[in-house]
Protein backbone atom coordinates (compact mmCIF):
# COMPACT_ATOMS: atom_id res chain seq x y z
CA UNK A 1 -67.64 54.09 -13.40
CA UNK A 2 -68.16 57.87 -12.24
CA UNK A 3 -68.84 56.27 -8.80
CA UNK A 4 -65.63 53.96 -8.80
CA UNK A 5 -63.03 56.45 -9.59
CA UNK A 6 -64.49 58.86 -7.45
CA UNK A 7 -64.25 56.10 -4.77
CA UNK A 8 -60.60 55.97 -5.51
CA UNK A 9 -60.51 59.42 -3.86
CA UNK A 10 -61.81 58.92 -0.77
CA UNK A 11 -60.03 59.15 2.59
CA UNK A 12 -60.53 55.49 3.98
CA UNK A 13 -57.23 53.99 2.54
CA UNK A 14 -59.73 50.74 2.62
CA UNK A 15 -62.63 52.37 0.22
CA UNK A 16 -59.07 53.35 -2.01
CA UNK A 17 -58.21 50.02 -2.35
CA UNK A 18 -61.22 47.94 -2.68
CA UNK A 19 -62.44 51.01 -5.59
CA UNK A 20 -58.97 50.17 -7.38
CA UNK A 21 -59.62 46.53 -7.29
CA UNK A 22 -62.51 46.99 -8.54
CA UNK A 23 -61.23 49.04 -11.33
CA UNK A 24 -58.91 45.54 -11.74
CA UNK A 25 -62.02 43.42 -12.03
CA UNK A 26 -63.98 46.04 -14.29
CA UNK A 27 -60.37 45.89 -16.79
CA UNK A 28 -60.81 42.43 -17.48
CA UNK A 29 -64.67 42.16 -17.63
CA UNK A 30 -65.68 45.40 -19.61
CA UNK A 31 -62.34 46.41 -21.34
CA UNK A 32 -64.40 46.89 -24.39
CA UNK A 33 -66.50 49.48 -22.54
CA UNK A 34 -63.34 51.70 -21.14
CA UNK A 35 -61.98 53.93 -23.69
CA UNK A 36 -63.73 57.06 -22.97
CA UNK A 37 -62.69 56.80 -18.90
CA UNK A 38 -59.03 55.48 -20.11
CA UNK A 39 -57.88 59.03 -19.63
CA UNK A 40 -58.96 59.53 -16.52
CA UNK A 41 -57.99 56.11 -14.99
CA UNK A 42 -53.98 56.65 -16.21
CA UNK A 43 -54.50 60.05 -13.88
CA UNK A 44 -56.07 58.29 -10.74
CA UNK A 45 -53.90 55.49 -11.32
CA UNK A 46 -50.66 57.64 -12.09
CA UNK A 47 -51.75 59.02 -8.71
CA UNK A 48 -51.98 56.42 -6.14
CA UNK A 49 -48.82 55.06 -7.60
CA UNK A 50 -47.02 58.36 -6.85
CA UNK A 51 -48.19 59.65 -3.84
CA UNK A 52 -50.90 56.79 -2.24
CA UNK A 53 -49.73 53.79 0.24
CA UNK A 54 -48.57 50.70 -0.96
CA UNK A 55 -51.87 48.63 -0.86
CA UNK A 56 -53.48 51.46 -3.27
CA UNK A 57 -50.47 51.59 -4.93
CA UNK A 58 -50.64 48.14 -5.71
CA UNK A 59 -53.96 48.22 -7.12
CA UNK A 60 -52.97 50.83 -9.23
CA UNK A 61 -50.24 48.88 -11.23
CA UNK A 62 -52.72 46.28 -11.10
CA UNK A 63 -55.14 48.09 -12.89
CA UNK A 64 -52.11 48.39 -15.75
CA UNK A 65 -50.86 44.42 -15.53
CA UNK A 66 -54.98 43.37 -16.01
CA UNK A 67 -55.26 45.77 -19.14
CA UNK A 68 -51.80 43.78 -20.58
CA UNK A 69 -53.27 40.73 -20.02
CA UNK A 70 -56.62 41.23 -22.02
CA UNK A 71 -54.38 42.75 -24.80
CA UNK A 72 -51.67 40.19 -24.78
CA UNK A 73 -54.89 37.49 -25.21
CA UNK A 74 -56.71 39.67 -27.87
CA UNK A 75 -53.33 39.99 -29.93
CA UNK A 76 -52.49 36.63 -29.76
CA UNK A 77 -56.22 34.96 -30.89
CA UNK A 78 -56.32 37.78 -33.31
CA UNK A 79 -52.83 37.95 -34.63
CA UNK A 80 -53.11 41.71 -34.89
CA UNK A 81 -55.76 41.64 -37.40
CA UNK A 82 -59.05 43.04 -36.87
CA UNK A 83 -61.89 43.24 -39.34
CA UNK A 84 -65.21 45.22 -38.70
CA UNK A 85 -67.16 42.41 -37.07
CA UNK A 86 -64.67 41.51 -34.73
CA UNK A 87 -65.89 40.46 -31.40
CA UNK A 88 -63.51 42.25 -29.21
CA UNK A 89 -61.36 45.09 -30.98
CA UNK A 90 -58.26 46.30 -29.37
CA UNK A 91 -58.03 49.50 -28.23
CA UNK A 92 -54.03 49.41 -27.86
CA UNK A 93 -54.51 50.71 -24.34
CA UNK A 94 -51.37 50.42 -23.76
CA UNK A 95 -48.89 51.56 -26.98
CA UNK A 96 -51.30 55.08 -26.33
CA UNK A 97 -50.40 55.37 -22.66
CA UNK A 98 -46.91 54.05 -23.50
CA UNK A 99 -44.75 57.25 -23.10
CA UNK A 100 -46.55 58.14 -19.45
CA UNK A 101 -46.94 54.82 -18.20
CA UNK A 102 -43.63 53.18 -19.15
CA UNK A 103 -41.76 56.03 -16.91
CA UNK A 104 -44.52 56.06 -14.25
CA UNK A 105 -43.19 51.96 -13.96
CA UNK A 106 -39.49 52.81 -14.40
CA UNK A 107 -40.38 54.43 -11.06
CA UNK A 108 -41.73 52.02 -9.13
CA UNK A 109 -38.06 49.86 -9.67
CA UNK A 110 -36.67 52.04 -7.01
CA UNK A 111 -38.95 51.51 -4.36
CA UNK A 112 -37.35 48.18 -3.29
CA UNK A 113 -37.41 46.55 0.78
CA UNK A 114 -34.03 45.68 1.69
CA UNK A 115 -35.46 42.19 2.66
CA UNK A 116 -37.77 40.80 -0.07
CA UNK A 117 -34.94 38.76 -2.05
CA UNK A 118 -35.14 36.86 1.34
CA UNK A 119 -38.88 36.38 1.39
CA UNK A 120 -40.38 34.24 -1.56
CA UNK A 121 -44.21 35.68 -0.91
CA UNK A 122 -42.61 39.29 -1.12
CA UNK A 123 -44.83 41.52 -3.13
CA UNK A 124 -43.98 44.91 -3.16
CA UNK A 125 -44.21 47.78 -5.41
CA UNK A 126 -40.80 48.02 -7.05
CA UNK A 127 -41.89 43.93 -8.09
CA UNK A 128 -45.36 44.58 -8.97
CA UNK A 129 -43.79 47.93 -11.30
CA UNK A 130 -41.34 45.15 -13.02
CA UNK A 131 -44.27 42.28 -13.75
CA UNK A 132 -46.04 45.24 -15.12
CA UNK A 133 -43.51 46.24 -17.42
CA UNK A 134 -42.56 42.56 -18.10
CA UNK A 135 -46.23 42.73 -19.19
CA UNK A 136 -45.88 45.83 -21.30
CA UNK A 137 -43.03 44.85 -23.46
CA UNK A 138 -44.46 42.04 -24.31
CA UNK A 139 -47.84 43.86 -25.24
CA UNK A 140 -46.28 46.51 -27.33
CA UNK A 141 -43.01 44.78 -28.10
CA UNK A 142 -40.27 46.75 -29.89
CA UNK A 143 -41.41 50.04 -29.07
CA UNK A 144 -40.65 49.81 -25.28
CA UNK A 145 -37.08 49.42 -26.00
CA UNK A 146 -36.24 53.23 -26.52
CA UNK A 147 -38.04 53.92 -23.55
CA UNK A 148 -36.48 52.17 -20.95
CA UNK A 149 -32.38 51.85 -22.53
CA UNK A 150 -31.79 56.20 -21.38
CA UNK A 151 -32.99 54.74 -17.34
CA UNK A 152 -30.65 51.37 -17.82
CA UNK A 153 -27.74 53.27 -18.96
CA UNK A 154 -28.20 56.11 -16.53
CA UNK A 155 -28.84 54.07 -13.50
CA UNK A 156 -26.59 50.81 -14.19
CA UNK A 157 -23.27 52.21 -12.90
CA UNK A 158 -24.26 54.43 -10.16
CA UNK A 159 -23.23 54.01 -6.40
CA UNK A 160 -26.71 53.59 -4.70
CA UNK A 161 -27.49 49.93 -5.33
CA UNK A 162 -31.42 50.44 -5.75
CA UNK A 163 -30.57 52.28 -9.00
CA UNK A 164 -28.13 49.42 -9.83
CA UNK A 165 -30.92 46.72 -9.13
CA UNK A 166 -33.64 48.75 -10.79
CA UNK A 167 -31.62 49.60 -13.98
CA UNK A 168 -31.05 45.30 -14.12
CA UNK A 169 -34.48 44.70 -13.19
CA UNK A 170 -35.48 46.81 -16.05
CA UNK A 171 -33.36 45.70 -18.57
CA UNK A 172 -34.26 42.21 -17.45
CA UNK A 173 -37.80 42.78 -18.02
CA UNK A 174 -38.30 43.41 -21.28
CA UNK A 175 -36.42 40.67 -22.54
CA UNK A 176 -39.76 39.27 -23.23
CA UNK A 177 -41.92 41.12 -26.17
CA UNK A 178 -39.53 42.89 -28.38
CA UNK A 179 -38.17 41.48 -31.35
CA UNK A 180 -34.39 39.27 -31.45
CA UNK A 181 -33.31 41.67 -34.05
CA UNK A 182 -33.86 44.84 -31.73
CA UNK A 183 -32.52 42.62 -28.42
CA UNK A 184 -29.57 40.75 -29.49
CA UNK A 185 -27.68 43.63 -29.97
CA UNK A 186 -28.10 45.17 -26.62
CA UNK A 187 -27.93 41.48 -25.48
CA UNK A 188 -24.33 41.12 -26.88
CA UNK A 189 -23.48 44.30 -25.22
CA UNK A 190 -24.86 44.25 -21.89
CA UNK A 191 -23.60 40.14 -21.51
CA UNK A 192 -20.17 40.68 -20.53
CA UNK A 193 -21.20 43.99 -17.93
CA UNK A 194 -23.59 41.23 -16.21
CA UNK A 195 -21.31 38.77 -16.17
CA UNK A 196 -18.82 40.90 -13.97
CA UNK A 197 -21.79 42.15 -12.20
CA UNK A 198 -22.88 38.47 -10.87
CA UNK A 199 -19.30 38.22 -9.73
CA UNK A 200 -18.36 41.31 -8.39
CA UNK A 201 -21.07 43.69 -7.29
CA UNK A 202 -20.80 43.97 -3.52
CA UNK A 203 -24.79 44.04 -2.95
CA UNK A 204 -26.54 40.37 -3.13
CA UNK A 205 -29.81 42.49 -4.20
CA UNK A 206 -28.11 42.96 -7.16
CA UNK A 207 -26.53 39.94 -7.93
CA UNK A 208 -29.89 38.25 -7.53
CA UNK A 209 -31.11 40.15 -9.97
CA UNK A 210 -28.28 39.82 -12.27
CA UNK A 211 -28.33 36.19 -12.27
CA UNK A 212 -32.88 36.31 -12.65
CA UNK A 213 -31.62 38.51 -16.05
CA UNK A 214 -28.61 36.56 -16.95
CA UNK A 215 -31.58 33.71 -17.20
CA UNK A 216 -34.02 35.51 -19.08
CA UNK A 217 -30.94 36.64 -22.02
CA UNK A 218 -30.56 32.28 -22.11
CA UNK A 219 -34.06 31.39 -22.08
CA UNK A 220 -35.31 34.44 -25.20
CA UNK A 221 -32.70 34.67 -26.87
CA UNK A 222 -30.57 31.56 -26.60
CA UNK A 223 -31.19 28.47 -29.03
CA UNK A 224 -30.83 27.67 -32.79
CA UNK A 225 -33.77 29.36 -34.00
CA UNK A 226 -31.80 32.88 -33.67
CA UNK A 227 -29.81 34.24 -36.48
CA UNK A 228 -27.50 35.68 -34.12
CA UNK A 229 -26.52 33.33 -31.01
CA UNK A 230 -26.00 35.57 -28.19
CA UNK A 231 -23.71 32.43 -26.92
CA UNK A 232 -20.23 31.10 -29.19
CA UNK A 233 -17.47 29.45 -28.39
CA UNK A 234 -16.20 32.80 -27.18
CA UNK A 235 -18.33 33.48 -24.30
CA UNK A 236 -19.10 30.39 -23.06
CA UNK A 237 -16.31 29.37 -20.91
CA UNK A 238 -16.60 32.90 -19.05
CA UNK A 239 -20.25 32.58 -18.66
CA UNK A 240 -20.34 28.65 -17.18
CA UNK A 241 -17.53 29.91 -15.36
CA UNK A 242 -19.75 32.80 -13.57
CA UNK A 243 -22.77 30.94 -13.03
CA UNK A 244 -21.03 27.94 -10.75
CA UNK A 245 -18.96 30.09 -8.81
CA UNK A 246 -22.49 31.83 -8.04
CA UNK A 247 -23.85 28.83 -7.25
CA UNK A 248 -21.35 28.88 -4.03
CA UNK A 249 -23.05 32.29 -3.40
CA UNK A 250 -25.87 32.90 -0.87
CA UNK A 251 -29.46 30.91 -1.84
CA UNK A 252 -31.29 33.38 -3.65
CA UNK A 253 -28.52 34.16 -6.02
CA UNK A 254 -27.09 30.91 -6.06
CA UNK A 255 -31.16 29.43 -6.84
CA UNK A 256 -31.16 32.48 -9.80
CA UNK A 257 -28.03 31.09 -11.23
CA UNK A 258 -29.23 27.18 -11.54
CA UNK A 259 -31.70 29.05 -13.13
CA UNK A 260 -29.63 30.84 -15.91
CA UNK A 261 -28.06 27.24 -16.09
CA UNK A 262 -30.79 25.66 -16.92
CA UNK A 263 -32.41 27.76 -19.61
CA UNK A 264 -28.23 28.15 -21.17
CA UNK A 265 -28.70 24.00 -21.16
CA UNK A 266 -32.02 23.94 -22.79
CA UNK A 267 -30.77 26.48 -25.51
CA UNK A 268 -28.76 23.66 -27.05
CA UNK A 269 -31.55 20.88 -26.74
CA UNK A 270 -31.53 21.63 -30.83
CA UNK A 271 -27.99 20.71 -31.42
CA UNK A 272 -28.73 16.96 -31.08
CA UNK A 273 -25.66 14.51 -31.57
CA UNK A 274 -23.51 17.52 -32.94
CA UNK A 275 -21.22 18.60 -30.75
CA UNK A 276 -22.16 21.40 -28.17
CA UNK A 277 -19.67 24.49 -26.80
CA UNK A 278 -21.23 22.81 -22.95
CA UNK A 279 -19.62 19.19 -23.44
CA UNK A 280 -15.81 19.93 -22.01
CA UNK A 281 -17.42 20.98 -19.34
CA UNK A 282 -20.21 18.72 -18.48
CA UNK A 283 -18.71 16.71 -15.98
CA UNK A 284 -18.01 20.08 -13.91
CA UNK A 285 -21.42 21.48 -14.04
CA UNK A 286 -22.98 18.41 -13.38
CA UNK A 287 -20.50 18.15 -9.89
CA UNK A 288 -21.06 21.76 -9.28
CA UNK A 289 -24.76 21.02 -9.22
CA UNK A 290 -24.77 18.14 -6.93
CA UNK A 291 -22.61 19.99 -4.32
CA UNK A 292 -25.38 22.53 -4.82
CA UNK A 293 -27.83 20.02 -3.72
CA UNK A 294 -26.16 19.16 -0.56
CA UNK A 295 -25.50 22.06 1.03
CA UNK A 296 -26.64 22.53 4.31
CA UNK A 297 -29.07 26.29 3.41
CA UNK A 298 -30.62 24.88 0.33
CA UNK A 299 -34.15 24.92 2.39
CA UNK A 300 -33.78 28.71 3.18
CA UNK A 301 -35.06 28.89 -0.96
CA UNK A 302 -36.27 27.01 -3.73
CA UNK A 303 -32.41 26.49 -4.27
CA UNK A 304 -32.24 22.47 -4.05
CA UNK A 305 -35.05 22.09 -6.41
CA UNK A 306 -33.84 24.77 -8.90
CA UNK A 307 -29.99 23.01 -8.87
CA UNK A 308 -32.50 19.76 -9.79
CA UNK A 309 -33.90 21.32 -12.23
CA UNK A 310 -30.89 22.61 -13.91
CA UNK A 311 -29.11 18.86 -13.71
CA UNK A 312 -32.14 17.31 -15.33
CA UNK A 313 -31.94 19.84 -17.95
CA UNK A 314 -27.96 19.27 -18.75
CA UNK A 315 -28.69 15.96 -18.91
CA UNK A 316 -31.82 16.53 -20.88
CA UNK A 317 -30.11 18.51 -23.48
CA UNK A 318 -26.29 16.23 -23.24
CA UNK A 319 -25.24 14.26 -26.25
CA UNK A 320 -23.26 11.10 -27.29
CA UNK A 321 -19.73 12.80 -26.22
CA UNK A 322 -21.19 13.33 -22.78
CA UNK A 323 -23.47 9.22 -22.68
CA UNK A 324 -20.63 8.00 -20.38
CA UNK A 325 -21.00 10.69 -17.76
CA UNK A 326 -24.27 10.40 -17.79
CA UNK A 327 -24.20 6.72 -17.18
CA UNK A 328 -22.18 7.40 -13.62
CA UNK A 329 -24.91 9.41 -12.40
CA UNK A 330 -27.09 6.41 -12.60
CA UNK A 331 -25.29 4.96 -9.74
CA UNK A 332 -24.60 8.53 -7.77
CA UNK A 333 -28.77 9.26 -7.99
CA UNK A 334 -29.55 6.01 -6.75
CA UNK A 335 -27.22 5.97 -3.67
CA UNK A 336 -28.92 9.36 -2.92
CA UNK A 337 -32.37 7.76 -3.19
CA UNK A 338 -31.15 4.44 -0.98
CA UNK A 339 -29.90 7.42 1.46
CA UNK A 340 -33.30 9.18 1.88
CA UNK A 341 -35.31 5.80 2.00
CA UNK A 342 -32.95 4.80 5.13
CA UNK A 343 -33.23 7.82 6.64
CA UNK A 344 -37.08 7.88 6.90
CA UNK A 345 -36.60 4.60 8.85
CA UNK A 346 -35.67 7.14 11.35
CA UNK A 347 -37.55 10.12 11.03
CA UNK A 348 -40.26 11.30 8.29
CA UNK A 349 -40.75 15.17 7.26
CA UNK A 350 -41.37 17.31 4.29
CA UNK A 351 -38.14 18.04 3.52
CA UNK A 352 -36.98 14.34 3.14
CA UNK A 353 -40.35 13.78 1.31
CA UNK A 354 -39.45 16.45 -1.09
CA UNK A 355 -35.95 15.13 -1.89
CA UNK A 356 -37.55 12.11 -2.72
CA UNK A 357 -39.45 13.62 -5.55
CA UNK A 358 -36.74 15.36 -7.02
CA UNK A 359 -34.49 12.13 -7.13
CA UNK A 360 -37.65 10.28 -8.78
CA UNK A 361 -37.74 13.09 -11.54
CA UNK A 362 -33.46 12.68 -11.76
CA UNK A 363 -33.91 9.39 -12.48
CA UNK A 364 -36.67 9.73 -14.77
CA UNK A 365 -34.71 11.81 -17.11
CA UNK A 366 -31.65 10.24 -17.09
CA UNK A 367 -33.30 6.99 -17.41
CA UNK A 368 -34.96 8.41 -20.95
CA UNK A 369 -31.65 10.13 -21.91
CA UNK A 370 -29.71 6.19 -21.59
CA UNK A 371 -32.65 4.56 -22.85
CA UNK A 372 -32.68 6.76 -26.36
CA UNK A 373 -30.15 4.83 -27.72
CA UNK A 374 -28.97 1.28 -27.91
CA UNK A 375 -25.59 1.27 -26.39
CA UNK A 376 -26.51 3.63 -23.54
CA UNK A 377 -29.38 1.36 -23.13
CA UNK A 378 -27.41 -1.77 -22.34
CA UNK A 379 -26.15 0.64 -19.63
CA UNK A 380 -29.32 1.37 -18.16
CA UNK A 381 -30.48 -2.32 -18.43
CA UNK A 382 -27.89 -3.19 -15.63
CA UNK A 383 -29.47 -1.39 -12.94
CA UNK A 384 -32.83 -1.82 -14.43
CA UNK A 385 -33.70 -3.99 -11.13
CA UNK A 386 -32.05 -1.93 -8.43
CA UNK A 387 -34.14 0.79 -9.90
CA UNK A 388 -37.39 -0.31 -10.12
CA UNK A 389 -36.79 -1.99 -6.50
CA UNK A 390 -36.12 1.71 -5.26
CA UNK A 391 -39.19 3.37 -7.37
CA UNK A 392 -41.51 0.31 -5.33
CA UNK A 393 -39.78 1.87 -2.02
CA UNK A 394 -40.75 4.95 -2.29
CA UNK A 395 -44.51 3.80 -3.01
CA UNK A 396 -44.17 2.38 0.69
CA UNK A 397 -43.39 5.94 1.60
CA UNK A 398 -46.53 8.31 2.43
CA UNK A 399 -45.28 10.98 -0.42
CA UNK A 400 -48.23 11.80 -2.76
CA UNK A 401 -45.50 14.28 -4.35
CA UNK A 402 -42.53 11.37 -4.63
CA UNK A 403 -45.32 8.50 -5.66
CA UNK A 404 -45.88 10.85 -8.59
CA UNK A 405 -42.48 11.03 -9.60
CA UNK A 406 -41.78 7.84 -9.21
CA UNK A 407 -44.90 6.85 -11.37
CA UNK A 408 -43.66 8.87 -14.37
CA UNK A 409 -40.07 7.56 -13.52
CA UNK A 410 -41.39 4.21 -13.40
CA UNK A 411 -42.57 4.72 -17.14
CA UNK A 412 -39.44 5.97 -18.80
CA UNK A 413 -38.36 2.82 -17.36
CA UNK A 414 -41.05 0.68 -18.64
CA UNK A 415 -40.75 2.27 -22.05
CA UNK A 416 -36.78 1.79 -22.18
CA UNK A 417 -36.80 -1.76 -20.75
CA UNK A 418 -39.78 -2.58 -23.02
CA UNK A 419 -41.01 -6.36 -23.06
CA UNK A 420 -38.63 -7.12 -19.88
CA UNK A 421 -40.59 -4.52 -18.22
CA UNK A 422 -43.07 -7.50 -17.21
CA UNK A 423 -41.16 -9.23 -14.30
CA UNK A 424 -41.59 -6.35 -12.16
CA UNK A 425 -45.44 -6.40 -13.14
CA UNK A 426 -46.35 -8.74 -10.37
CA UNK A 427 -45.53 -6.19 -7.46
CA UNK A 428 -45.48 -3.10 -9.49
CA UNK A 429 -49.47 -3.86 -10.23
CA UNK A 430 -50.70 -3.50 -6.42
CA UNK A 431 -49.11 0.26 -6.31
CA UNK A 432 -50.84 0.77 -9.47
CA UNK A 433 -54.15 0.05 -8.71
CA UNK A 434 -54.43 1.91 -5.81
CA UNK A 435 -53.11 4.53 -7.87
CA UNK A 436 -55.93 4.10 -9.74
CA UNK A 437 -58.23 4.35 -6.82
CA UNK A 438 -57.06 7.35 -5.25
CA UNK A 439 -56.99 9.15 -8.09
CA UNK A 440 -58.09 12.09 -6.33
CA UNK A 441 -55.11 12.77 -4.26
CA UNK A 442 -52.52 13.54 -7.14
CA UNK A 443 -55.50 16.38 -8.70
C-alpha cells in the first residue's frame, strides 16, 4: 500500500493514474484491509481531484464510487446488522469521510465541457463527481441531505449556467438513498422551480439536466406506496404540459423528458381500473410521442427509443377509460411496421433495423394491454392475422435485435389468442426452430 500511494505522487501523469486504479482495484478486493490507510487515501485522493489532470482525477473519484459500491452491497446482504462473526464488517467509509468528501464532490459539478450533453460516451469529471455522489446518498442516505441543500440553494439561481446545472445535477442526485419523508418535502418545493426551469432556462445544459431530475423526482418518489404523492390533481396538468412541449426541444432534452414521462406513467401502474389524473390526457401524450418518433434528429440520441419507451409505458400503465385509444394504435403501429418492411425492399441499415425492434416491442405491449381483458380482446382478435403475418416478416429480415422482439411479441400474441394461436403454427414453427438452433446469436 506504502508503495501505491506513494506511486500516486510521482511525476509520470501515467504511473499517477495506473497507481490510482490500482487503488480502485485494491477498494473492492481488500476493503476489509483499508482502514488504517483510509486517512491517507481521502488526502491523495482529495488531491488529484483538486489540483491533478483529469485522467488522475478520474481515478480519484473512482477510488470513492468503488468504496460505495462494496458498502451499498455489504448494507444491503447485511441489512445494517453486524454481529461479531460477521464475514465482512462495514467500516462506514463513507458516513466518516462524509463532511470532506461530500464538498470535495459538490466541486467536481462545476467542472462541466460545454459539449458532453452532445456526446453519449462523455465522461468527464463534473459526471464522474455526480455518479459518485449518486453513490453516496444512497450509501449513507438521509444524512447527505444537509450537506448538499446550502450548494443547491446557493447555486440554483445564479447567472453562470455551470452553477445552475451543477446545483440541478446535485439536487438530482441524491434523489436516490435518503428517506421519502426527508425528500418529499424538498420534492414538493423544488417541483414547480424545475418545471419553469425545463421551459424557460435559456441554456439546453440545463434543461437537460432539469428534465434527467424531473425523471428521477417521478421514478423515487412517484407511485402509491408514498404517503405523500409528490403528483395530485393539482400539478399534473402543468407538469404533462412541460414535459411535451420539451419533447419539441433539441434531442438530449427532448430524450430526458420521454424519460420523466415514462417513469410519471409507471408511477400510476398501481392505480389499476381506478381512474388516473393521466387519462384526459392520454390521447395527447400518446400523439405527442409518436410525432416524437418521427422527427427527422431522433438518431443524433437515444431520443426515438426513449419516446418508445415512454409510449409502451403509458400504455403499460392505461386503464379501461383509456381501452379505446389504445385499440387505434393497433392499426397506427402496424402501418409503421408495413412502412419499414417496404422500405428495406429498397435499402437495409441499422437504423431501419432498429425501428423494427422498437415497433415489435410496441406491439408486444399493447397486444398484452388488449388481450387482459375480454372486450379489448375481441379487439385485438381482429387483427390477430395481419399481425402475426407482419411478426413472420420481420423474421425474413436479417435483424437479430427485431427477431427478438418479434419473438416475445409473437408470445403476448400467442398467450392472448390462446387455442386459435395454432393456425399460424404451420409457418410460425420453421422461424422457431432455427431460433432454436442459433441460439447463440441472441446471448
Amino acid at each position: 500500500m506504502r508503495i501505491v500511494c506513494e506511486a500516486t505522487l510521482s511525476p509520470e501523469i501515467k504511473i499517477r493514474r495506473a497507481a490510482f486504479e490500482c487503488l480502485v482495484a485494491i477498494s473492492s478486493t481488500y476493503y476489509e484491509k483499508l482502514a488504517q490507510y483510509i486517512q491517507d487515501i481521502f488526502t491523495i485522493t482529495a488531491k488529484a481531484v483538486k489540483e491533478d489532470e483529469e485522467p488522475v482525477a478520474l481515478q480519484a473519484i473512482e477510488f470513492w464510487s468503488s468504496i460505495c459500491d462494496e458498502e451499498i452491497d455489504i448494507l444491503e446482504e447485511y441489512a445494517g446488522e453486524f454481529s461479531g462473526d460477521s464475514e465482512i464488517p462495514c467500516f462506514y467509509f463513507i458516513k466518516q469521510a462524509l463532511p470532506f468528501l461530500v464538498p470535495m464532490l459538490l466541486e467536481t459539478l462545476l467542472k462541466q465541457e460545454e459539449d458532453q450533453d452532445q456526446d453519449e460516451g462523455a465522461w468527464n469529471i463534473a459526471m464522474a463527481g455526480g455518479t459518485c455522489l449518486g453513490l453516496v446518498a444512497r450509501t449513507v442516505g438521509d444524512d447527505i441531505v444537509p450537506l448538499v441543500m446550502p450548494f443547491i440553494q446557493e447555486n440554483i439561481t445564479k447567472p453562470d449556467w455551470r452553477q445552475r446545472e451543477a446545483a440541478t445535477y446535485a439536487f438530482g442526485s441524491i434523489l436516490e438513498g435518503p428517506s421519502p419523508e426527508k425528500l418529499v418535502p424538498l420534492v414538493n418545493m423544488a417541483l414547480s422551480f424545475m418545471l419553469n426551469a425545463l421551459t424557460n432556462d435559456p441554456n439546453n445544459h440545463v434543461k437537460d439536466t432539469t428534465a434527467w431530475t424531473l425523471g428521477r423526482m417521478f421514478e423515487f418518489l412517484h407511485g402509491s406506496a408514498l404517503d405523500t404523492p409528490i403528483i395530485n390533481q393539482g400539478n399534473c396538468q402543468q407538469i404533462i404540459s412541460v414535459l411535451l412541449q420539451s419533447m419539441k426541444d433539441v434531442p438530449n432534452v427532448a430524450e430526458k423528458a420521454c424519460g420523466a414521462l415514462y417513469f410519471l406513467a409507471q408511477g400510476f401502474e398501481d392505480a389499476g381500473s381506478a381512474s388516473s389524473p393521466l387519462t384526459p390526457f392520454f390521447q395527447e401524450i400518446v400523439q405527442s410521442l409518436l410525432t416524437v418518433t418521427h422527427r427527422e434528429d431522433t438518431g443524433e440520441s437515444r431520443l426515438r427509443t426513449a419516446a418508445y419507451e415512454a409510449l409502451n409505458e403509458v400504455v403499460r400503465c392505461s386503464n379501461d377509460d383509456t381501452a379505446p385509444m389504445v385499440a387505434q394504435l393497433v392499426t397506427v403501429i402496424m402501418t409503421e411496421l408495413h412502412q419499414t418492411l417496404e422500405n428495406q425492399n429498397v435499402s437495409s441499415d441499422d437504423r431501419q433495423n432498429e425501428l423494427q425492434g422498437l415497433l415489435c416491442g410496441c406491439l408486444q405491449v399493447i397486444i398484452q394491454k388488449l388481450g387482459s381483458s375480454e372486450p379489448t380482446k375481441l379487439h385485438l382478435m381482429q387483427y390477430a392475422d395481419q399481425i402475426m403475418g407482419l411478426f413472420l416478416r420481420v423474421f425474413a429480415s436479417r435483424s437479430a435485435t427485431a427477431h427478438e422482439e418479434a419473438m416475445l411479441a409473437i408470445g403476448a400474441l400467442a398467450y392472448a389468442t390462446g387455442p386459435e394461436f395454432v393456425k399460424y403454427m404451420q409457418e410460425f414453427y420453421r422461424y422457431l426452430e432455427m431460433g432454436l438452433q442459433n441460439f447463440e446469436d441472441y446471448q
